[in-house]
C-alpha atoms as a PDB file:
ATOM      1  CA  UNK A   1      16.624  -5.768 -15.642  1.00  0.00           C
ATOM      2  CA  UNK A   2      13.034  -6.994 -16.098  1.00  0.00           C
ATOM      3  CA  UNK A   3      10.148  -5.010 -15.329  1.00  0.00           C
ATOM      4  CA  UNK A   4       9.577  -7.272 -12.069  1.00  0.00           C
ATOM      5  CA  UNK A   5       6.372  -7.860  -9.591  1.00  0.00           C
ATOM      6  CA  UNK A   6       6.746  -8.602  -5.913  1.00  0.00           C
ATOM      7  CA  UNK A   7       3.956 -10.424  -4.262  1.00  0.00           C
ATOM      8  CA  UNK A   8       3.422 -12.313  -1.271  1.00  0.00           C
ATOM      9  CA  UNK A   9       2.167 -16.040  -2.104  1.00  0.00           C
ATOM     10  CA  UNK A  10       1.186 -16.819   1.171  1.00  0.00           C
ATOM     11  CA  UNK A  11      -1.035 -14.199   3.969  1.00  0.00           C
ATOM     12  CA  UNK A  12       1.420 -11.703   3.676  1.00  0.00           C
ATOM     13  CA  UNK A  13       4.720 -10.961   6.222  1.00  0.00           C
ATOM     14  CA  UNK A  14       6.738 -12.913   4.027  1.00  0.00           C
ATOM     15  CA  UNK A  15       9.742 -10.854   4.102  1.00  0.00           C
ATOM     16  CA  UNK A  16       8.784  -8.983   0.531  1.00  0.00           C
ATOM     17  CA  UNK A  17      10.131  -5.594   1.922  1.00  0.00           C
ATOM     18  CA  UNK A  18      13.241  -6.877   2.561  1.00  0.00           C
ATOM     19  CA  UNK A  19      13.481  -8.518  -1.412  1.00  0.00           C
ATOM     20  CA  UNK A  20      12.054  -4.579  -2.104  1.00  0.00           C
ATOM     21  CA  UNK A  21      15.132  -3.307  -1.069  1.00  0.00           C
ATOM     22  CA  UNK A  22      17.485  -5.306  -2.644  1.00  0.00           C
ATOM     23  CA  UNK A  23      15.953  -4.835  -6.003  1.00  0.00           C
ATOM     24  CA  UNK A  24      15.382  -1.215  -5.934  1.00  0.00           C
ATOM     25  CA  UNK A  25      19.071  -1.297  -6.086  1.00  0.00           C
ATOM     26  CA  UNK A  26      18.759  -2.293  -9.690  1.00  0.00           C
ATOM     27  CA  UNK A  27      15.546  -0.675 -10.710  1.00  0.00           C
ATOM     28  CA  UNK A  28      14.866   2.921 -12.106  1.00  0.00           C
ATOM     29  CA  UNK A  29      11.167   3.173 -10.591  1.00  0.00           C
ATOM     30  CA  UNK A  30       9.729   1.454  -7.954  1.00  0.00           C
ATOM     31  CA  UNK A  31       5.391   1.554  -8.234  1.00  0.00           C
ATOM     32  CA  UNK A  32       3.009   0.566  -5.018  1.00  0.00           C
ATOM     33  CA  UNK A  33      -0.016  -0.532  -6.766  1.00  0.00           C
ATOM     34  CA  UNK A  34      -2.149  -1.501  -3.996  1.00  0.00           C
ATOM     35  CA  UNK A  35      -3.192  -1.276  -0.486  1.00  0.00           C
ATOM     36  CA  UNK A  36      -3.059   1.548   1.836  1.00  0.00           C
ATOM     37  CA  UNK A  37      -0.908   2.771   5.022  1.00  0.00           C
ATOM     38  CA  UNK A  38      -0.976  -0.897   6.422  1.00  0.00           C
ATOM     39  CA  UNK A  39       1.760  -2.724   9.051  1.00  0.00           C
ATOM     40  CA  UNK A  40       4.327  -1.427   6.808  1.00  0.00           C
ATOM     41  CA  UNK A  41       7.478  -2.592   7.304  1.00  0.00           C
ATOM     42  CA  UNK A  42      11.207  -1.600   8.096  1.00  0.00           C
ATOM     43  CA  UNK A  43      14.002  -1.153   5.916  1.00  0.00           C
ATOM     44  CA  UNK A  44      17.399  -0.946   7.462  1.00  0.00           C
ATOM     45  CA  UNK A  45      19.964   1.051   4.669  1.00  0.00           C
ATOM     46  CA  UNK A  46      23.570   1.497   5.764  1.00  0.00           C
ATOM     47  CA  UNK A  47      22.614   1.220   9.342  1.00  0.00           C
ATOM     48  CA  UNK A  48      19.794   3.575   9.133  1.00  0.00           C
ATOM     49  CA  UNK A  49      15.875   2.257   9.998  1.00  0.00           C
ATOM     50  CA  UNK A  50      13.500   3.815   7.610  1.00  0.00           C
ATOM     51  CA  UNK A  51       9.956   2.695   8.659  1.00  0.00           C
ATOM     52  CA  UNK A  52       7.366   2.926   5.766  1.00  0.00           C
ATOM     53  CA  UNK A  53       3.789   2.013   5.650  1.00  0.00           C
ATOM     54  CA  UNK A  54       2.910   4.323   2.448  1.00  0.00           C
ATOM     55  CA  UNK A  55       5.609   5.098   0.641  1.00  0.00           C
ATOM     56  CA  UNK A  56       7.234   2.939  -2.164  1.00  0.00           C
ATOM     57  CA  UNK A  57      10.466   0.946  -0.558  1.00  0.00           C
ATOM     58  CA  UNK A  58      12.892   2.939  -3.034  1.00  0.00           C
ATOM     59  CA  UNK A  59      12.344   6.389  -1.479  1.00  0.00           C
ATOM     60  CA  UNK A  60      14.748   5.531   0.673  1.00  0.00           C
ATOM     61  CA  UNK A  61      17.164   4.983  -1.736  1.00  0.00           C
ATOM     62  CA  UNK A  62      19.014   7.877  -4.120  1.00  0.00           C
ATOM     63  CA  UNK A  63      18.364   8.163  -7.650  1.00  0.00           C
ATOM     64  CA  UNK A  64      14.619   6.264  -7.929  1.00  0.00           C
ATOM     65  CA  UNK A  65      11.986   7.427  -8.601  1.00  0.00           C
ATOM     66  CA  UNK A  66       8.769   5.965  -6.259  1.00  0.00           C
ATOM     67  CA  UNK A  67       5.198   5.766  -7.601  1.00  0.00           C
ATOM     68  CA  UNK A  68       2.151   5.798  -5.465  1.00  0.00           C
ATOM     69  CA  UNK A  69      -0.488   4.146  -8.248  1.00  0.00           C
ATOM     70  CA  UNK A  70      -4.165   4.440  -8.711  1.00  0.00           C
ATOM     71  CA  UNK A  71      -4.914   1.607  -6.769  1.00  0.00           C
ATOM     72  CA  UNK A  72      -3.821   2.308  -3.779  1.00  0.00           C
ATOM     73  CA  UNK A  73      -6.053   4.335  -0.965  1.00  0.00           C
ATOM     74  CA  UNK A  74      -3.938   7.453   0.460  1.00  0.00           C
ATOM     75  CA  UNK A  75      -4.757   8.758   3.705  1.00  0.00           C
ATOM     76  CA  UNK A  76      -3.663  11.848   3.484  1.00  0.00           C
ATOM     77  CA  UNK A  77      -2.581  13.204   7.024  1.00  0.00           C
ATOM     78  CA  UNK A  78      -0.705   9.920   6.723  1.00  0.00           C
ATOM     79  CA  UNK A  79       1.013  10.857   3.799  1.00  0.00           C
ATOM     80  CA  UNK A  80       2.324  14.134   4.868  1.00  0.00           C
ATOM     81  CA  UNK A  81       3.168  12.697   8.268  1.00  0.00           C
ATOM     82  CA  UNK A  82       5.378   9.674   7.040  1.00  0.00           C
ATOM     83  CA  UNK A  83       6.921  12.148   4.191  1.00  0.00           C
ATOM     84  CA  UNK A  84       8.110  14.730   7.073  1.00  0.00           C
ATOM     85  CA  UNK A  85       9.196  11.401   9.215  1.00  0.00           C
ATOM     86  CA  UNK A  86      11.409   9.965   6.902  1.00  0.00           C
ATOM     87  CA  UNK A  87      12.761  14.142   5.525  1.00  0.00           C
ATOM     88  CA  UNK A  88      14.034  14.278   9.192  1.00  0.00           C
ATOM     89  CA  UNK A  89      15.979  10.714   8.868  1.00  0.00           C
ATOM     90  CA  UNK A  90      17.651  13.107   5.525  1.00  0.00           C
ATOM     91  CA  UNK A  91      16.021  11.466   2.658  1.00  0.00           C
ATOM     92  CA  UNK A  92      15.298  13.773  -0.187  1.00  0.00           C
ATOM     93  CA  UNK A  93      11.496  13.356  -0.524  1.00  0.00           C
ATOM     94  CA  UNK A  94      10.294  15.907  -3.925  1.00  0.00           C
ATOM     95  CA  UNK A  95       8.401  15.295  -7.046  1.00  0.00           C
ATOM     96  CA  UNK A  96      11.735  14.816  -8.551  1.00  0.00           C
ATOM     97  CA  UNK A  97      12.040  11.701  -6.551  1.00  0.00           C
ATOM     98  CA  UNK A  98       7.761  10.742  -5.497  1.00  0.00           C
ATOM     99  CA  UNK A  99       4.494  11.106  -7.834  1.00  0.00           C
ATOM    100  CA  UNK A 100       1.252  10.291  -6.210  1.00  0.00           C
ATOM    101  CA  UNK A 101      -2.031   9.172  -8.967  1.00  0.00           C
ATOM    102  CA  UNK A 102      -4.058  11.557  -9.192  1.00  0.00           C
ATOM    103  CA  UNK A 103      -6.973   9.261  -9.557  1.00  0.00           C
ATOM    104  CA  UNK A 104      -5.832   7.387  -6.408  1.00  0.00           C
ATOM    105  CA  UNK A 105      -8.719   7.162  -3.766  1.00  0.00           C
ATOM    106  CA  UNK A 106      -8.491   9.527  -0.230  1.00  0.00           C
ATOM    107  CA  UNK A 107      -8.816   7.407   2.804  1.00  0.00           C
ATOM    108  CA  UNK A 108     -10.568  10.226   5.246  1.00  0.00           C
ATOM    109  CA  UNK A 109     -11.632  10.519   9.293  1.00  0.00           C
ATOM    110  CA  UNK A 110     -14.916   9.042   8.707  1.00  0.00           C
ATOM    111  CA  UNK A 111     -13.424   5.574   6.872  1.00  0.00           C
ATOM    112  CA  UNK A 112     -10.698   5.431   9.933  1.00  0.00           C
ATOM    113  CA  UNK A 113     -14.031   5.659  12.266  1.00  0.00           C
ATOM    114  CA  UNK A 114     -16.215   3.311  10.519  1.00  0.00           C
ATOM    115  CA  UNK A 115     -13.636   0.836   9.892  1.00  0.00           C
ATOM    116  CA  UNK A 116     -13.331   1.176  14.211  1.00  0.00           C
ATOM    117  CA  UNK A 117     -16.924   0.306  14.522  1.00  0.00           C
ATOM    118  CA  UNK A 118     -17.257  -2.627  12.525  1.00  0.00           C
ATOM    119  CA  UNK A 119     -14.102  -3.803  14.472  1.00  0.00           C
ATOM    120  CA  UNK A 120     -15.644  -3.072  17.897  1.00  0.00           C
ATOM    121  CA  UNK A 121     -19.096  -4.004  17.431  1.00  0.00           C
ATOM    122  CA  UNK A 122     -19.148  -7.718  18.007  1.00  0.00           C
ATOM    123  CA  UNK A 123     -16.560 -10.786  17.199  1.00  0.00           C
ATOM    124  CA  UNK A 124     -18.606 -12.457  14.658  1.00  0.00           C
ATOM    125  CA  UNK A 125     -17.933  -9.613  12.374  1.00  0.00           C
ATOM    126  CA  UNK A 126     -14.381  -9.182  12.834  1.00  0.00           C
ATOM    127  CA  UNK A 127     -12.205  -9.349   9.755  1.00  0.00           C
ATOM    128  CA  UNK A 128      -9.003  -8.303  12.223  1.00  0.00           C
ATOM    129  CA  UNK A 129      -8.476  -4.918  10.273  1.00  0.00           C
ATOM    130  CA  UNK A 130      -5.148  -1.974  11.313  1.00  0.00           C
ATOM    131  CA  UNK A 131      -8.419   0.244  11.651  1.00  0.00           C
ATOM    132  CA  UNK A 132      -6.928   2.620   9.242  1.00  0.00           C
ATOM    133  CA  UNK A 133      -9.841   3.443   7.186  1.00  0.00           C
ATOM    134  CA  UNK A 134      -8.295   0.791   4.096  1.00  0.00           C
ATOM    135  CA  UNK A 135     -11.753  -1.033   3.360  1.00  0.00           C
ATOM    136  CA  UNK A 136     -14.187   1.491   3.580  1.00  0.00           C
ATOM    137  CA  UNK A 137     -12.336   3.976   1.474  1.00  0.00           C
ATOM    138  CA  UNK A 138     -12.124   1.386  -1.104  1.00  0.00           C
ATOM    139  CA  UNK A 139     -16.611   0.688  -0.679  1.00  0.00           C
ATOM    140  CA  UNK A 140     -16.740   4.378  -2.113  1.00  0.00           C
ATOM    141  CA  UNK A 141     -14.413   3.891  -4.487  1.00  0.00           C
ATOM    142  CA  UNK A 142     -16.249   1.001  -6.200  1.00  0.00           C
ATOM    143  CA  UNK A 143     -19.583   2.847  -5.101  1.00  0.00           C
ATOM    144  CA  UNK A 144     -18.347   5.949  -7.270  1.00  0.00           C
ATOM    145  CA  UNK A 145     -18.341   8.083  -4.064  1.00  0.00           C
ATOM    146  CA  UNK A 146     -15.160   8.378  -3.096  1.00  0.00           C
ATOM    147  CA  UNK A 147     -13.131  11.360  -3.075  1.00  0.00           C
ATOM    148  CA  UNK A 148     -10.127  11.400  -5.381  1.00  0.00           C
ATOM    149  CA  UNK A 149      -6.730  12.884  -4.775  1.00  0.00           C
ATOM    150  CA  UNK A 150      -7.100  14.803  -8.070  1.00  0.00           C
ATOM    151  CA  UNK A 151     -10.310  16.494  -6.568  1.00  0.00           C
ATOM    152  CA  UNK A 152      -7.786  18.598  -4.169  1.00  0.00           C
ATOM    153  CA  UNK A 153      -7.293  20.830  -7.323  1.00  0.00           C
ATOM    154  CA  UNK A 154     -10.094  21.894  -7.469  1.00  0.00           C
ATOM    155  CA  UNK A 155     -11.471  23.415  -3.757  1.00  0.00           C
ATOM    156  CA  UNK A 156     -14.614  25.186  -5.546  1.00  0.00           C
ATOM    157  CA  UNK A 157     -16.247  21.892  -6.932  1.00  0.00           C
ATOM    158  CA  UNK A 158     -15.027  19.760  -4.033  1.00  0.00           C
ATOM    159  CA  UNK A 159     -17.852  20.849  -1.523  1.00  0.00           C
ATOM    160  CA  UNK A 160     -20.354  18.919  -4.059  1.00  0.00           C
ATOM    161  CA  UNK A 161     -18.374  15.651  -4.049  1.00  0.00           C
ATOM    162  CA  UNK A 162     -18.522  15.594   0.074  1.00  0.00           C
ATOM    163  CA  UNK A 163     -21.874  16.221   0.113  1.00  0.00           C
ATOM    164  CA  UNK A 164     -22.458  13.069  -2.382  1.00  0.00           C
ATOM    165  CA  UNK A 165     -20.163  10.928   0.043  1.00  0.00           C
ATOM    166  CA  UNK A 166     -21.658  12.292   3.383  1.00  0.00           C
ATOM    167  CA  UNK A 167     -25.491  11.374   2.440  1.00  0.00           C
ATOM    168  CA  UNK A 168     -23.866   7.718   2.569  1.00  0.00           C
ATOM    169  CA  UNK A 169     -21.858   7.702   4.887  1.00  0.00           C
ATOM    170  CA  UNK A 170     -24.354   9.739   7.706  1.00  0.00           C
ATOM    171  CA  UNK A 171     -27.113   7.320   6.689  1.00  0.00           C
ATOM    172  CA  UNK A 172     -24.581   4.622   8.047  1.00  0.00           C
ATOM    173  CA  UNK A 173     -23.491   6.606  11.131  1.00  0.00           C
ATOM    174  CA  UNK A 174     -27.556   7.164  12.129  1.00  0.00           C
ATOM    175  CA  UNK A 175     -28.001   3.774  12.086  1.00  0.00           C
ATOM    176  CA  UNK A 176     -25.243   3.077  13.724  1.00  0.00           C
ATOM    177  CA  UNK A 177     -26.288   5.360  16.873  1.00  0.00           C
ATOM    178  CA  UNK A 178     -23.180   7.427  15.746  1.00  0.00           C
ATOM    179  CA  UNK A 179     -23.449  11.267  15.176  1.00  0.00           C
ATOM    180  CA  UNK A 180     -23.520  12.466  11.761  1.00  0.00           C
ATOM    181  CA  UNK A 181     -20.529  14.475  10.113  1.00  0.00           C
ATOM    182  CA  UNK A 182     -20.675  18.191   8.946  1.00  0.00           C
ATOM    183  CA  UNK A 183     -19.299  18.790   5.334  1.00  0.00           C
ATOM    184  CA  UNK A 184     -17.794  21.688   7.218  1.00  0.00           C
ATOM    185  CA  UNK A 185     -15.497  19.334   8.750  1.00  0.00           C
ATOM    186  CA  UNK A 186     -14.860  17.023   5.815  1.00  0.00           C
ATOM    187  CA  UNK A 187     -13.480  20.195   3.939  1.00  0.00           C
ATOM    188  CA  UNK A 188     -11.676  21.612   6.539  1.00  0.00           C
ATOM    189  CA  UNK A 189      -9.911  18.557   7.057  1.00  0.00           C
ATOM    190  CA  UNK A 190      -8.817  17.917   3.146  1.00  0.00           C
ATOM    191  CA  UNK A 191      -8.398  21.860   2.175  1.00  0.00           C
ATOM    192  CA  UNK A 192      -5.671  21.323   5.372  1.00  0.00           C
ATOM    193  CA  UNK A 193      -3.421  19.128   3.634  1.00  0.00           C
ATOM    194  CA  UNK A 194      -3.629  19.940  -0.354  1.00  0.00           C
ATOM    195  CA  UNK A 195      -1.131  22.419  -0.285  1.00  0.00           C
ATOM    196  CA  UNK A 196       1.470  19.494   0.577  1.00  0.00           C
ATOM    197  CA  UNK A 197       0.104  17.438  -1.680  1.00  0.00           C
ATOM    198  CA  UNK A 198      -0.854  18.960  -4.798  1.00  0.00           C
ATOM    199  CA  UNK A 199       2.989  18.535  -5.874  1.00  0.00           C
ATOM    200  CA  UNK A 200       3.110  15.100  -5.810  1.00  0.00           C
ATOM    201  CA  UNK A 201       0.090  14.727  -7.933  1.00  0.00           C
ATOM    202  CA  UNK A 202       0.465  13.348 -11.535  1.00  0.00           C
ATOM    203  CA  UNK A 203      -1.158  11.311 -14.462  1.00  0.00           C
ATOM    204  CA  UNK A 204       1.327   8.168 -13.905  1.00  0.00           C
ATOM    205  CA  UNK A 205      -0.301   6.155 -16.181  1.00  0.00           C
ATOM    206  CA  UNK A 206       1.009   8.444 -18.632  1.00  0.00           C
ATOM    207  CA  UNK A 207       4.288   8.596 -16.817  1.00  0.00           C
ATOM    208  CA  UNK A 208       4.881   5.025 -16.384  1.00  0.00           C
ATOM    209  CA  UNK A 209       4.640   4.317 -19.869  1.00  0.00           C
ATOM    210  CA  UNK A 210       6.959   7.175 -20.784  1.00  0.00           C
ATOM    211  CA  UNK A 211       9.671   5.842 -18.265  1.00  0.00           C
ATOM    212  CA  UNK A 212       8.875   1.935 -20.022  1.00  0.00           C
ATOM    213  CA  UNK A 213       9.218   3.325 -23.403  1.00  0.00           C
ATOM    214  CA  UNK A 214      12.313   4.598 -22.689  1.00  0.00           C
ATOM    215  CA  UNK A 215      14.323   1.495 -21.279  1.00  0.00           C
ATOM    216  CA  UNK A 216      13.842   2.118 -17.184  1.00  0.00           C
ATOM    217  CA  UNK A 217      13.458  -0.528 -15.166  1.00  0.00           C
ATOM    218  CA  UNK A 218      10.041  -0.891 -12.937  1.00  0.00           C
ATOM    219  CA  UNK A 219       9.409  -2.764 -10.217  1.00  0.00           C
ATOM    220  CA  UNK A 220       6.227  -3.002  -8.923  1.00  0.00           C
ATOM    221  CA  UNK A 221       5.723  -3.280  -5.071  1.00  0.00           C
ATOM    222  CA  UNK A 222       2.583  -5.329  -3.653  1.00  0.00           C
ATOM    223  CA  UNK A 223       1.544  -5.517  -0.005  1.00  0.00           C
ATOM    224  CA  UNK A 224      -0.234  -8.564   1.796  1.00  0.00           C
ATOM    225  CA  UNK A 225      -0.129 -11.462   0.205  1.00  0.00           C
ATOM    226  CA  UNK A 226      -2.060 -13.832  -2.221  1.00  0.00           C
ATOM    227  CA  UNK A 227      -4.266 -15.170   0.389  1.00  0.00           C
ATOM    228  CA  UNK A 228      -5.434 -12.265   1.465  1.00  0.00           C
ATOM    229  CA  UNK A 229      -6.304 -11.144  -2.005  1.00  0.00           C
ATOM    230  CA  UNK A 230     -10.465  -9.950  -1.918  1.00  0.00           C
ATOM    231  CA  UNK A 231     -11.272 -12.480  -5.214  1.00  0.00           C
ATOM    232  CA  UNK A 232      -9.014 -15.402  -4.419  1.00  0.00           C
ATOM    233  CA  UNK A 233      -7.584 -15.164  -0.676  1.00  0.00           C
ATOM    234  CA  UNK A 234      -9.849 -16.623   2.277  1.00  0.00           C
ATOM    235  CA  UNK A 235     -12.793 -14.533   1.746  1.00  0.00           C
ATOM    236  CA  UNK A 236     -14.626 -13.151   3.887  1.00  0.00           C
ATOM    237  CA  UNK A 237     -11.634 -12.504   5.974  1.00  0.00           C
ATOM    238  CA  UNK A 238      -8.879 -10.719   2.922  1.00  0.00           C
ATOM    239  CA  UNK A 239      -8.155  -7.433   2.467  1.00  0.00           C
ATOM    240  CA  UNK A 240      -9.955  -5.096   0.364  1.00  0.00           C
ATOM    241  CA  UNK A 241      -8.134  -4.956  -3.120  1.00  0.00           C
ATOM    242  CA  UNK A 242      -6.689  -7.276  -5.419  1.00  0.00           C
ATOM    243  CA  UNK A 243      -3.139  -8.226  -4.068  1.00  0.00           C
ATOM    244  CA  UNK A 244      -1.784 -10.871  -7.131  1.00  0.00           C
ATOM    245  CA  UNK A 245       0.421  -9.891  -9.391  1.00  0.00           C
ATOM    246  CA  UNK A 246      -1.920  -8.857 -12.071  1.00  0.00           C
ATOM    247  CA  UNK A 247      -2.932  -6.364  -9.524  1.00  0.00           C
ATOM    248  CA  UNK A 248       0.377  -4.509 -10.610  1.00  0.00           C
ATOM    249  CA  UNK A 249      -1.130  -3.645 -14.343  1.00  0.00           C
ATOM    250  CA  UNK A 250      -4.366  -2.594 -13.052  1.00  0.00           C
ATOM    251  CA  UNK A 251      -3.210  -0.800 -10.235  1.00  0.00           C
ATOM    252  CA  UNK A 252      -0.753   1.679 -11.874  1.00  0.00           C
ATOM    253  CA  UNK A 253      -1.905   1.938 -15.362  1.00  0.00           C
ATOM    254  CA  UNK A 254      -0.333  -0.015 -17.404  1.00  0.00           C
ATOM    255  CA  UNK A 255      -1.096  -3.077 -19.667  1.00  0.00           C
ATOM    256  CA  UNK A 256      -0.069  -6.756 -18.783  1.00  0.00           C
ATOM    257  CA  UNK A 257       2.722  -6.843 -21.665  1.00  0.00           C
ATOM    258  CA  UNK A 258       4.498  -4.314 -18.971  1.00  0.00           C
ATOM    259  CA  UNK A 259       5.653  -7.012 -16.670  1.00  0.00           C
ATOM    260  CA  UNK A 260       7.985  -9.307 -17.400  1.00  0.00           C
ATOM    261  CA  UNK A 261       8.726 -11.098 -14.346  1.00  0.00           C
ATOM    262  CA  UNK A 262       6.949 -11.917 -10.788  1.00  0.00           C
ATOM    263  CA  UNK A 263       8.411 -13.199  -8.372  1.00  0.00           C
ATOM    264  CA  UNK A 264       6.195 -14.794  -5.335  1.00  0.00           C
ATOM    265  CA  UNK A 265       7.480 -14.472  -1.830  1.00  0.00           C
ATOM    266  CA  UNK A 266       7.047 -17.560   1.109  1.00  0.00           C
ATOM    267  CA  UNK A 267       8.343 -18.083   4.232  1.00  0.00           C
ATOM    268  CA  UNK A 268       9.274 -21.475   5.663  1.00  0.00           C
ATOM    269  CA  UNK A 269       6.469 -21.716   7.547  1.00  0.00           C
ATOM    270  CA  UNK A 270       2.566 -19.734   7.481  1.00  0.00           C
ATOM    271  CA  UNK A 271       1.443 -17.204   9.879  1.00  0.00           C
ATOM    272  CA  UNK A 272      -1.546 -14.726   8.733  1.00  0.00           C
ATOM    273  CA  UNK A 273      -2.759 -11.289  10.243  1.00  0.00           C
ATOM    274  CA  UNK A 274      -6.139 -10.392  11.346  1.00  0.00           C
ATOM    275  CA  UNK A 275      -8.917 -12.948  12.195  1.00  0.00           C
ATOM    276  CA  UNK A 276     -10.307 -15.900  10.414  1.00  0.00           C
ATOM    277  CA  UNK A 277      -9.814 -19.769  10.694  1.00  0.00           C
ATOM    278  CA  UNK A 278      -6.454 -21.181  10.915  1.00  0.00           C
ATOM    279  CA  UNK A 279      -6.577 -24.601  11.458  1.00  0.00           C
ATOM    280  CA  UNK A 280      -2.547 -25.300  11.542  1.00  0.00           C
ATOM    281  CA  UNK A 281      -1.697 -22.262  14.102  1.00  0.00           C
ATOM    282  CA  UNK A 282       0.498 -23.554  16.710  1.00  0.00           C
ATOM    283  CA  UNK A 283      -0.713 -21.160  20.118  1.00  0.00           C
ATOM    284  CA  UNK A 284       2.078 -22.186  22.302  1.00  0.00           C
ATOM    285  CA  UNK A 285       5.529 -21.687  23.234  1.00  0.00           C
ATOM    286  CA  UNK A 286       6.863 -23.180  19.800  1.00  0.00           C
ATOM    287  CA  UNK A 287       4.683 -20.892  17.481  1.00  0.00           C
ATOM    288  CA  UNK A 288       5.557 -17.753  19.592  1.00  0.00           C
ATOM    289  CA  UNK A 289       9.196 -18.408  19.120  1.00  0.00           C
ATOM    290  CA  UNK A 290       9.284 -18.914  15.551  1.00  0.00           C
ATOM    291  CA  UNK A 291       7.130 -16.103  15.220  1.00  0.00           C
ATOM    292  CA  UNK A 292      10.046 -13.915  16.649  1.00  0.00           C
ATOM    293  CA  UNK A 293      12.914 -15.618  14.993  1.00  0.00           C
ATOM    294  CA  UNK A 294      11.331 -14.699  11.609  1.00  0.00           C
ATOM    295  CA  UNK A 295      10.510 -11.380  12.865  1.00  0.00           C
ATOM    296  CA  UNK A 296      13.967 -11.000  13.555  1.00  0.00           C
ATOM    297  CA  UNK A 297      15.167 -12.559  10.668  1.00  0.00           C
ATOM    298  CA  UNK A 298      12.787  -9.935   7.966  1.00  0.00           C
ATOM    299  CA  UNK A 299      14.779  -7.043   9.747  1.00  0.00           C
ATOM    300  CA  UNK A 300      18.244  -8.185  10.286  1.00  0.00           C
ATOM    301  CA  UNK A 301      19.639 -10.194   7.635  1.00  0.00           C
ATOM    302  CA  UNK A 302      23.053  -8.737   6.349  1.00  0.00           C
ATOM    303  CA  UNK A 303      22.621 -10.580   3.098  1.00  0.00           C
ATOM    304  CA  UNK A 304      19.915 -12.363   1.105  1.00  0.00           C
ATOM    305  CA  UNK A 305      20.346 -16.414   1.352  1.00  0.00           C
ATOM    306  CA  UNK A 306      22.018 -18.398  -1.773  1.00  0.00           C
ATOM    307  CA  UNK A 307      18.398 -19.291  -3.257  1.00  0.00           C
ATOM    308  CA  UNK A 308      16.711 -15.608  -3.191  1.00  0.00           C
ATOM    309  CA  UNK A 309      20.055 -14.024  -3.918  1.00  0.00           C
ATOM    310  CA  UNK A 310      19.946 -16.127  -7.394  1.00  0.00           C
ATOM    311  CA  UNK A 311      16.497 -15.213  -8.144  1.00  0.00           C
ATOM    312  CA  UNK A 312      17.573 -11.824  -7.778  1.00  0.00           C
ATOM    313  CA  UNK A 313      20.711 -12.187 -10.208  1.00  0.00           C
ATOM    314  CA  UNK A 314      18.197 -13.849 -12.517  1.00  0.00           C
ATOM    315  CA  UNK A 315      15.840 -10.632 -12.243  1.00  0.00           C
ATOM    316  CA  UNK A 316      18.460  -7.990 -12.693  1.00  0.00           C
ATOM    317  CA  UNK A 317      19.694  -9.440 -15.466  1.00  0.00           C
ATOM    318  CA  UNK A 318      19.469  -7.053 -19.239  1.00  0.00           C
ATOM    319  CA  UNK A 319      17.245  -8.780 -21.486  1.00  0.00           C
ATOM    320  CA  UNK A 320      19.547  -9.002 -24.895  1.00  0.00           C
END
């Protein structure tokens, strides 16, 4: 099988989890290299429904092993509390079968509650955001604040790192009439969860390549979609990291020589999420309906159709 990348070519909700699933049955590792604890989506295994936002699409699956990369944003609390969901549906979640980056960027309270203001404060500024913290967490990572999953090993040097981030982000919360944050609470609220996941943490740059090097089979799992991509999608209203396939190299570690194959997912007809102009949307009967039926359609089909179902063949093929 190629090393393969799954995008969305059009606003995202294309189906993409769904083409996931099928080829994690082929791969060996299956890498999210973007994004944060967004919509998610729902796999359906054998009967079961295994709703993920965070997590890779194989960790449902036996034998894979799932890769959180370096450029995705982690919420923490999130983490922990989609890890414990899914244990309870009996999936085997361990570092034998999950590795996090440890140079992925911490989504925290404050990002969640800034990303709610800027929602909330008027309709002009709207981007139409899940108010999860995503884009703000990423502004401190490119503004070399942010705080760093790696930096939960370290609980004696990670007061000094909040205090950097809070003289930011409390400027922005004065002017914004809001009251400030202690780093009291910042702390309190990170030294709560690294015990659950310092195990996860690991240099997977350095473990991706070992796993290429030695034949396995990666596929690399994008969220969104093309257009909502923050350099080429409909900007200002796109998501807050790079969502094209080149994304994948970046975004995990490894160079562009590492993928072999992407594979662009569209639906028969365009819907986006969020705000932002849409001149073609149909806000009537007919666009509600066809909204469900493909709704339905992402969750319930038994078996991929003829034309994806080749493309998958085609992916999964050995290349000698």
């Amino acid at each position: 099988m190629a090393n393969v990348v799954v995008v969305g070519s059009q606003w995202g909700d294309e189906g993409k989890g769904k083409i996931v699933d099928w080829l994690s049955e082929q791969a060996d590792v299956i890498v999210r290299f973007q994004g944060g604890h967004n919509a998610g989506h729902t796999l359906v295994i054998d009967g079961i429904s295994y709703k993920l936002s965070l997590l890779p699409s194989g960790v449902a699956r036996k034998g894979k092993l799932s890769v959180i990369g370096n450029g995705v944003v982690v919420d923490p609390h999130a983490f922990v509390s989609e890890v414990e969901r899914i244990t309870e549906q009996g999936v085997v979640v361990n570092p034998e079968t999950l590795r996090i980056a440890e140079n992925a960027t911490l989504i925290l309270s404050l990002h969640r509650e800034l990303d709610a203001m800027r929602e909330n404060s008027n309709t002009g500024t709207r981007i139409g955001t899940t108010r999860r913290g995503i884009g703000p967490a990423y502004e401190d990572k490119v503004g070399r604040r942010a705080i760093r999953v790696m930096d939960l090993k370290n609980m004696n040097t990670l007061p000094a790192k909040i205090d950097r981030l809070l003289t930011h982000h409390n400027a922005l919360r004065r002017g914004l009439g809001q009251e400030e944050i202690s780093a009291t609470a910042i702390f309190e609220e990170l030294s709560s969860v690294a015990d659950k996941m310092l195990p996860y943490i690991d240099s997977v740059w350095r473990l991706l390549d070992e796993q290429r090097r030695q034949g396995k089979r990666i596929l690399f799992e994008g969220a969104q979609g093309a257009l909502l991509d923050i350099d080429h999608g409909t900007y200002p209203f796109v998501t807050s990291s790079n969502t094209v396939a080149g994304q994948a190299a970046t975004g995990c570690g490894l160079g562009p020589n590492s993928i072999d194959y992407v594979l662009g997912i569209t639906k028969a007809y365009t819907t986006r999420v969020g705000e932002g102009p849409f001149p073609t949307e149909q806000e009537n009967e007919i666009g509600e309906s066809s909204e469900r039926a493909v709704m339905s359609l992402d969750s319930d089909w038994p078996q991929p159709p003829c034309a994806v179902d080749a493309v998958c063949r085609q992916t999964v093929a050995h290349r000698h």
